[in-house]
Every structure is written in C-alpha cells, then in structure tokens.
C-alpha atoms as a PDB file:
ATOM      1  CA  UNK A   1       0.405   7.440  18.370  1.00  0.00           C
ATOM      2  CA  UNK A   2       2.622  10.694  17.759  1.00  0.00           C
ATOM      3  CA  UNK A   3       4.483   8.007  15.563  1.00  0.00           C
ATOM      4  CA  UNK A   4       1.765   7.301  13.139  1.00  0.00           C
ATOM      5  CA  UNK A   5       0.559  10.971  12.675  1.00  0.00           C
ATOM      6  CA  UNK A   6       4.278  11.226  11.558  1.00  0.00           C
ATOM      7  CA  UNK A   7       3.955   8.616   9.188  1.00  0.00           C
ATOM      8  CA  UNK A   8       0.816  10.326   8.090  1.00  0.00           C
ATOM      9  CA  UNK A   9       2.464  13.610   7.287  1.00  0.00           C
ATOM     10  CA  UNK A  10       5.440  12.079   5.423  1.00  0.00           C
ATOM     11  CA  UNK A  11       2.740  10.188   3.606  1.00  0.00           C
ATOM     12  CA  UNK A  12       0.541  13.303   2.426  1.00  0.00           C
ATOM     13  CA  UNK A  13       4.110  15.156   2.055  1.00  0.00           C
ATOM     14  CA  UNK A  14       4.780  12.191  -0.670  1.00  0.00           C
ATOM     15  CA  UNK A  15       1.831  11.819  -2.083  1.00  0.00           C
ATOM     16  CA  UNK A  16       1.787  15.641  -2.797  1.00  0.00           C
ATOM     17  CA  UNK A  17       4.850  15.632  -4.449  1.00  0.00           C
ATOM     18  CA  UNK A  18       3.582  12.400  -6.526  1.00  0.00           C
ATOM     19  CA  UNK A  19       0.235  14.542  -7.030  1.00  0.00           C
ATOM     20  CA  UNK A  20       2.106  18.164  -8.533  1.00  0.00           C
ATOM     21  CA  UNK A  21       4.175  15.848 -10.676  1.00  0.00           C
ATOM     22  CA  UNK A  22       1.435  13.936 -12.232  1.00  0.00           C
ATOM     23  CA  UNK A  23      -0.791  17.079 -12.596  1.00  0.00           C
ATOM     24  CA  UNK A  24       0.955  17.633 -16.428  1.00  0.00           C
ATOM     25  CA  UNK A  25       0.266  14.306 -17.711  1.00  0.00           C
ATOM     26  CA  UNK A  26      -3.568  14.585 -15.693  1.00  0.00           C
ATOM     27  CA  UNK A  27      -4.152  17.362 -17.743  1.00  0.00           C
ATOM     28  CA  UNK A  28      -2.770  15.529 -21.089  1.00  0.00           C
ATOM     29  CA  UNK A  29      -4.550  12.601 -20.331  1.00  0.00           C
ATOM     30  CA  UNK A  30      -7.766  14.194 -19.320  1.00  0.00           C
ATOM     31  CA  UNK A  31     -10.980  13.350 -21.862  1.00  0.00           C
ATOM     32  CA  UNK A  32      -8.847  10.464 -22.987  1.00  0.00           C
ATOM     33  CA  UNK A  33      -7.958   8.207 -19.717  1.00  0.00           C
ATOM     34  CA  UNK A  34     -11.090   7.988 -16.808  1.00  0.00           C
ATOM     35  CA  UNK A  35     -10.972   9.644 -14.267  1.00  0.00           C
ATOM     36  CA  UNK A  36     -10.975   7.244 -11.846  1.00  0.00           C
ATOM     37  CA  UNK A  37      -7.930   5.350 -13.647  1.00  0.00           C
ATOM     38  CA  UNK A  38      -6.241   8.543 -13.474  1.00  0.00           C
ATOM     39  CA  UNK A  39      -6.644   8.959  -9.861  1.00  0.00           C
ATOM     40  CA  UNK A  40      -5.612   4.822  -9.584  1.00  0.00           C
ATOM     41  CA  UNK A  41      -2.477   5.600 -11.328  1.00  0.00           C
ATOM     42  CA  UNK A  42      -1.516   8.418  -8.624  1.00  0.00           C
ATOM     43  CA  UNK A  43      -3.125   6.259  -5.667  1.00  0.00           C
ATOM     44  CA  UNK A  44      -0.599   3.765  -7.065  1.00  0.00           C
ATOM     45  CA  UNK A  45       2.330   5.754  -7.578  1.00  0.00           C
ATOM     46  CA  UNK A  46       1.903   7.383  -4.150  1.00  0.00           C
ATOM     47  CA  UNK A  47       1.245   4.474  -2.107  1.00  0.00           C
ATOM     48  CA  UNK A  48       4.567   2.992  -4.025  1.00  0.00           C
ATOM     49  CA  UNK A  49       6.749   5.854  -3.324  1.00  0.00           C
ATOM     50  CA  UNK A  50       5.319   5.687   0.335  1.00  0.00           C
ATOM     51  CA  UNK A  51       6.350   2.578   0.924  1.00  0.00           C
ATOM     52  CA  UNK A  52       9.753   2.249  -0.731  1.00  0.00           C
ATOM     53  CA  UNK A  53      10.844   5.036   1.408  1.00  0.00           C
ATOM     54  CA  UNK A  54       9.124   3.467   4.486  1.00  0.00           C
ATOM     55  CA  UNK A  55      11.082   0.073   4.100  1.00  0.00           C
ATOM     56  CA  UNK A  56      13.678   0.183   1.588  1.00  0.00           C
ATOM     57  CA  UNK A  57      15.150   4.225   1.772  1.00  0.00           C
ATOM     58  CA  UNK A  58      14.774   4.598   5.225  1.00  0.00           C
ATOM     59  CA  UNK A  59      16.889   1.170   5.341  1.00  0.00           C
ATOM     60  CA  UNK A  60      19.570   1.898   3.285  1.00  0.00           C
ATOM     61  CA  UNK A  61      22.901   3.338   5.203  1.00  0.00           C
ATOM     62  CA  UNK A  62      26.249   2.353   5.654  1.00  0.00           C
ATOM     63  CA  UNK A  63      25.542  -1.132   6.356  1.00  0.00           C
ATOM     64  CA  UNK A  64      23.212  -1.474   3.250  1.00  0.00           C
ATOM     65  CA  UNK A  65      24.045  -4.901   2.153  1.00  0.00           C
ATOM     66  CA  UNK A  66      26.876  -6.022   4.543  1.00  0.00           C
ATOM     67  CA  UNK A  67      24.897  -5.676   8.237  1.00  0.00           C
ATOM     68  CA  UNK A  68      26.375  -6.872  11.239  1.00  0.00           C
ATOM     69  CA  UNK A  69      23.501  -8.565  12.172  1.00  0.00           C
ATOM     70  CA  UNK A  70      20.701  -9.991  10.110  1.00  0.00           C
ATOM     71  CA  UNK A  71      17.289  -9.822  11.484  1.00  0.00           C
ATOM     72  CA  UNK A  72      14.881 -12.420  10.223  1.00  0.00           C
ATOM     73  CA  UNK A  73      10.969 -13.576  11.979  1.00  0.00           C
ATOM     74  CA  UNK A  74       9.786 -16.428  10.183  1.00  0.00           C
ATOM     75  CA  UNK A  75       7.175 -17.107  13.392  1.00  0.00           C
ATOM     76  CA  UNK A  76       3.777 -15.813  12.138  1.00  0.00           C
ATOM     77  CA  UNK A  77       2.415 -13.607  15.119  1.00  0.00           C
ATOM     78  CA  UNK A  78       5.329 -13.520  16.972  1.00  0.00           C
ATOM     79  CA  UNK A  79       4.596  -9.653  17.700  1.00  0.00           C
ATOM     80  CA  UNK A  80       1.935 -10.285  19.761  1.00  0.00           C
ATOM     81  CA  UNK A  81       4.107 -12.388  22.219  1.00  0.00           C
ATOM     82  CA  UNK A  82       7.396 -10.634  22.104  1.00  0.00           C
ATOM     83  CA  UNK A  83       8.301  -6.862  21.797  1.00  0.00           C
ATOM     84  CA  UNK A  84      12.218  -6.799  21.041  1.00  0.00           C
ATOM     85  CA  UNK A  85      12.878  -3.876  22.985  1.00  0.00           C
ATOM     86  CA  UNK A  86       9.945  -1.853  21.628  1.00  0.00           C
ATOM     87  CA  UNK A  87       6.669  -0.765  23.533  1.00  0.00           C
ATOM     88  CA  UNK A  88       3.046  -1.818  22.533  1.00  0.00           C
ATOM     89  CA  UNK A  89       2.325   1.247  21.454  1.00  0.00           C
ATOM     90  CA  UNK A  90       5.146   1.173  19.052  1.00  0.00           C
ATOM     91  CA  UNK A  91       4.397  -2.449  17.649  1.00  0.00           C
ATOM     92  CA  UNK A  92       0.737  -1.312  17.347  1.00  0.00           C
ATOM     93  CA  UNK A  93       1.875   2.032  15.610  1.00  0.00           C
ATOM     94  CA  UNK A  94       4.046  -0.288  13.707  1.00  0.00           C
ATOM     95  CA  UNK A  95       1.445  -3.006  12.741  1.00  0.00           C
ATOM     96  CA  UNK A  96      -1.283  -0.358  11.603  1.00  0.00           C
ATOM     97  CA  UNK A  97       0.743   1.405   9.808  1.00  0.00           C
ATOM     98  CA  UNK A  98       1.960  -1.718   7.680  1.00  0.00           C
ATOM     99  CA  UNK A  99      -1.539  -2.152   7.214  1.00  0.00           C
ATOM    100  CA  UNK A 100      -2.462   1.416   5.941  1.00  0.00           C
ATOM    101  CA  UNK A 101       0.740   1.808   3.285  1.00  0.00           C
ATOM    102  CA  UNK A 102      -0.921  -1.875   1.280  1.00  0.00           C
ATOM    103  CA  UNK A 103      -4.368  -0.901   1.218  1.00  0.00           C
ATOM    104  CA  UNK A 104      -4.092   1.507  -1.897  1.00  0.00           C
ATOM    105  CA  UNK A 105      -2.825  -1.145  -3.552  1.00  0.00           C
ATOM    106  CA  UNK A 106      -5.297  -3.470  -3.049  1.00  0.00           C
ATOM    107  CA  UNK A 107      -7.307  -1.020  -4.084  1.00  0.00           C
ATOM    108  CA  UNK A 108      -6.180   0.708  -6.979  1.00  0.00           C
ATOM    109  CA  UNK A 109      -4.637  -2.367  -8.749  1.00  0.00           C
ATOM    110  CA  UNK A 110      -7.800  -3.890  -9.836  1.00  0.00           C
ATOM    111  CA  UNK A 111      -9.009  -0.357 -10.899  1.00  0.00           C
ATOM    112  CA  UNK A 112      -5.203  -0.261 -13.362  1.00  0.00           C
ATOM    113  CA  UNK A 113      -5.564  -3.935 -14.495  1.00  0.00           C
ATOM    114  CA  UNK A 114      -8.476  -5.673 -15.494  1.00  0.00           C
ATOM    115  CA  UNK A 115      -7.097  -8.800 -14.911  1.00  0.00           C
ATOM    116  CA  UNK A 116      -6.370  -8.177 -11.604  1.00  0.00           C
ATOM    117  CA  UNK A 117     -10.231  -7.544 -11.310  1.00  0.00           C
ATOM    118  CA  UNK A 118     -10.226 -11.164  -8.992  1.00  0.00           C
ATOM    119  CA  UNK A 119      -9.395 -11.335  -5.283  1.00  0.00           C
ATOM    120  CA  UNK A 120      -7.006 -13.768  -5.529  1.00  0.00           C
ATOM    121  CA  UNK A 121      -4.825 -12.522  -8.528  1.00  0.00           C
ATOM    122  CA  UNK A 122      -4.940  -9.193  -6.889  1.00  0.00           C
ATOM    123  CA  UNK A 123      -3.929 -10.465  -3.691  1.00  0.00           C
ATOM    124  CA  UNK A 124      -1.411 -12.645  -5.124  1.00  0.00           C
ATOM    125  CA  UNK A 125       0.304  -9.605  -6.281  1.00  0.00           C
ATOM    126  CA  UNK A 126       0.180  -7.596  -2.988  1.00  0.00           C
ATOM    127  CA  UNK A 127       1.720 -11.103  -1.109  1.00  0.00           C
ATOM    128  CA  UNK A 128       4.460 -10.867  -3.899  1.00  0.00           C
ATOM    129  CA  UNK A 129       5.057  -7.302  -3.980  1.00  0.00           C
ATOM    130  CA  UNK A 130       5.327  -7.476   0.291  1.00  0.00           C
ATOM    131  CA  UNK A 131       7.534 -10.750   0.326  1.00  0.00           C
ATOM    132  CA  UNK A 132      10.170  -9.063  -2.461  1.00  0.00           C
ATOM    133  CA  UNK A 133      10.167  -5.955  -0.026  1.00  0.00           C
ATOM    134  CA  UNK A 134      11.113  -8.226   3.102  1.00  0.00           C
ATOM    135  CA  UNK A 135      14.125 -10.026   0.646  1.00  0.00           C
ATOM    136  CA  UNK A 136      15.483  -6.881   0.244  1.00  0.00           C
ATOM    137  CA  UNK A 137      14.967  -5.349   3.230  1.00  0.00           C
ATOM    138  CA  UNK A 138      17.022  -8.493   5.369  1.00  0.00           C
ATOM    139  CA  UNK A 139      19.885  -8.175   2.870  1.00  0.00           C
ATOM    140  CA  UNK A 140      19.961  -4.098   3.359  1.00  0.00           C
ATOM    141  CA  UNK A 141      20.311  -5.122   7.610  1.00  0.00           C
ATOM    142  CA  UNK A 142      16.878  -4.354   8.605  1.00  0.00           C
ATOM    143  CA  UNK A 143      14.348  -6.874   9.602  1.00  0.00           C
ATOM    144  CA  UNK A 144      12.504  -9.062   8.001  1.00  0.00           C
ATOM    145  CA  UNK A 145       9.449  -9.963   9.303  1.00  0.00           C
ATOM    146  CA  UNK A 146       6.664 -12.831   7.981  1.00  0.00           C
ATOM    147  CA  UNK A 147       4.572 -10.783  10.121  1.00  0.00           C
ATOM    148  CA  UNK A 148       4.928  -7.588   7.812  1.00  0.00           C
ATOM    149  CA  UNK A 149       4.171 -10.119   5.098  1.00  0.00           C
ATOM    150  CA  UNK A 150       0.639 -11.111   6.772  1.00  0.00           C
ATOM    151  CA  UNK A 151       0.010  -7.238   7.840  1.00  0.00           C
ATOM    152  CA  UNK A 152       0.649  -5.906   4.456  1.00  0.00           C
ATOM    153  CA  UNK A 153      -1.668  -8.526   2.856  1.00  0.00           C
ATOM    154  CA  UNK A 154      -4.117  -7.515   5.336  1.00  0.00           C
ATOM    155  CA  UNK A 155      -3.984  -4.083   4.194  1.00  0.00           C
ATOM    156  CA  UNK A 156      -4.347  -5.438   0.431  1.00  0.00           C
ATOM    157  CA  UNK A 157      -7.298  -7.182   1.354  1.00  0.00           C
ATOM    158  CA  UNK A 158      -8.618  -4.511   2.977  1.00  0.00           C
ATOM    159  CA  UNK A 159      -8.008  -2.270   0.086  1.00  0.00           C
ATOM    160  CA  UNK A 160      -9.745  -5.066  -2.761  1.00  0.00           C
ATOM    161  CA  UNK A 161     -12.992  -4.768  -0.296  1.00  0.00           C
ATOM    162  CA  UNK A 162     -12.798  -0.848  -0.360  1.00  0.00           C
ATOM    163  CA  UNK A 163     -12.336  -1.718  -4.758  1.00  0.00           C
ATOM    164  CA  UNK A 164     -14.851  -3.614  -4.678  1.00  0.00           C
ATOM    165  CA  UNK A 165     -17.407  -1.325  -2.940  1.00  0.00           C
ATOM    166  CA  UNK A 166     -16.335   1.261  -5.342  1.00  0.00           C
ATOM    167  CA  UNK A 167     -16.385  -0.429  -8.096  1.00  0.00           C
ATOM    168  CA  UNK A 168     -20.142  -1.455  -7.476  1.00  0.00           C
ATOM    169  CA  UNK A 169     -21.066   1.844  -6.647  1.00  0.00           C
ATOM    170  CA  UNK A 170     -19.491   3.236  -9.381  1.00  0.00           C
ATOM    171  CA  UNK A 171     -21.122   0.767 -12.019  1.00  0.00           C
ATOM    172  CA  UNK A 172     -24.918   1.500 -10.359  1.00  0.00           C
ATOM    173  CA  UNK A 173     -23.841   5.157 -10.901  1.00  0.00           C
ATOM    174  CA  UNK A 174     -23.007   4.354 -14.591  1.00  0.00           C
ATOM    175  CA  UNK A 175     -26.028   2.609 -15.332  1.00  0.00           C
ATOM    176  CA  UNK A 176     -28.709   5.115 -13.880  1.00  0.00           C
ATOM    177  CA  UNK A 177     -27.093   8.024 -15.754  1.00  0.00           C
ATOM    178  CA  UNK A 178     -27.150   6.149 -18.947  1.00  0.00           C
ATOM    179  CA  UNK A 179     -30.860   4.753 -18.418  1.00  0.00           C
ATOM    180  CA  UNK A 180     -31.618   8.532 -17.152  1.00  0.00           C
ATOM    181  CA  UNK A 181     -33.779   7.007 -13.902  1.00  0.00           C
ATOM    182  CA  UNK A 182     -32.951   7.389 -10.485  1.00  0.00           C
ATOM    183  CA  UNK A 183     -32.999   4.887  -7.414  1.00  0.00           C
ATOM    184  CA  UNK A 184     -35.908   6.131  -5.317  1.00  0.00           C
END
C-alpha cells in the first residue's frame, strides 16, 4: 500500500502545481465563470496531467517507440488469474489506482460540457480517452492492458455517480436560496 500513498503524493504534488498555475486565470475568471466550473476545469486539468505522467511520461525512455518486446492483454480479467511477476498487493495497488486517476473525469466532464450531461456520452468519452492511452502506451513498450481499459471506465463511472450526486445537491441548493425557504 506504500505504493499507492506514493501515487497519492505525486498526485497532490501535480495537482498543486496545476492549482498555483490556474490561480491567475481563477482570479480573472472569478464573478464571470461559476465556481464550480472553475474548480471542474482544474479537477480536469489535474486529473489529466496525473494521468499522462502516470501512463504516458513515466513510459517514455529509450525504447519509446521501438521496444524489444510489446506487451499487449486483450483477456478481460486476466489480472485476477495471473500476476506476471508482480504480487497481489501490487496488482491491487495497481488496479485501484487506475480506478482513482478516471474518476475526476467522470466527474468533472459533465460539470465542463453540457452535452456530456448523459451517462453514456460521458462514459463514451472516458472509454475513448482510456483506449487512446493504451494505443500509445503499447507502441511507447509498456503494456497494454483491456483490463486498464475496464478499470479506468470503472473509475469514470464512478466519478458520473459522484456528478450526479453533486449536481442534484447542488440544484436543491440553488432552488431553496432563490425561493428563500429551507428544507425542514
């Protein structure tokens, strides 16, 4: 688990940087853009940064684009049975965290795009956005796995339920300040 509290401190590390960057155009913005479409956009822009350095950055080394070997899973599930030469902890450190870096987006998508407001146009776009990563990431030499496909759509999933939620509570919120009652 000492693996995915590292992931979790690169993460906030990233995000942070995403955050002081965006402050000046937060500030710009602010009175004209919501708030909570401001905080989508850095959700968005953190959770991308996250995860092109988690598969794509991290990937790319000498062998970027001519690898010895290619590494390719096209067997849905196939973690579960076989380890490769890692641990369980490691494949379960590994499967969470695929999980974790595509819930933002499942999330803060619908919040950027109204017309990705609909579960399955929203997770259309996480499925595409995952199965572009995996292209790229078997030509760069690392693996590519259907099973980060399904994980990461998990986490998008995940993420439209947490929108969702939000988005509900959000529009109740809305709609008792502007009729001035309260929910007793």
């Amino acid at each position: 688990m000492a693996d995915l509290m590292g992931y979790f401190i690169i993460g906030g590390i990233l995000i942070g940087a995403v955050a002081v960057l965006y402050l000046p155009v937060f500030l710009i913005l602010r009175g004209r853009v919501s708030v909570v479409k401001q905080l989508s956009v850095l959700l968005f822009a953190g959770a991308s940064v996250i995860v092109l350095y988690a598969t794509i950055f991290s990937a790319w080394g000498e062998d970027a684009f001519r690898p010895k070997v290619y590494h390719l899973n096209l067997i849905p599930l196939s973690w579960l049975r076989a380890s490769e030469g890692m641990s369980e902890e490691k494949m379960l450190v590994q499967a969470v965290a695929n999980i974790i870096m595509f819930i933002p987006f499942g999330c803060s998508l619908p919040f950027l795009f109204s017309r990705l407001r609909s579960f399955g146009r929203s997770t259309l776009i996480v499925f595409t956005a995952s199965f572009i990563i995996e292209f790229v990431q078997y030509f760069l030499g690392a693996s590519a796995d259907i099973d980060d496909i399904l994980l990461n759509v998990l986490g998008g999933i995940t993420g439209y339920f947490l929108f969702a939620v939000l988005n509900r509570s959000l529009q109740r919120s809305m709609h008792t300040s502007r009729t001035g009652r309260s929910k007793a």
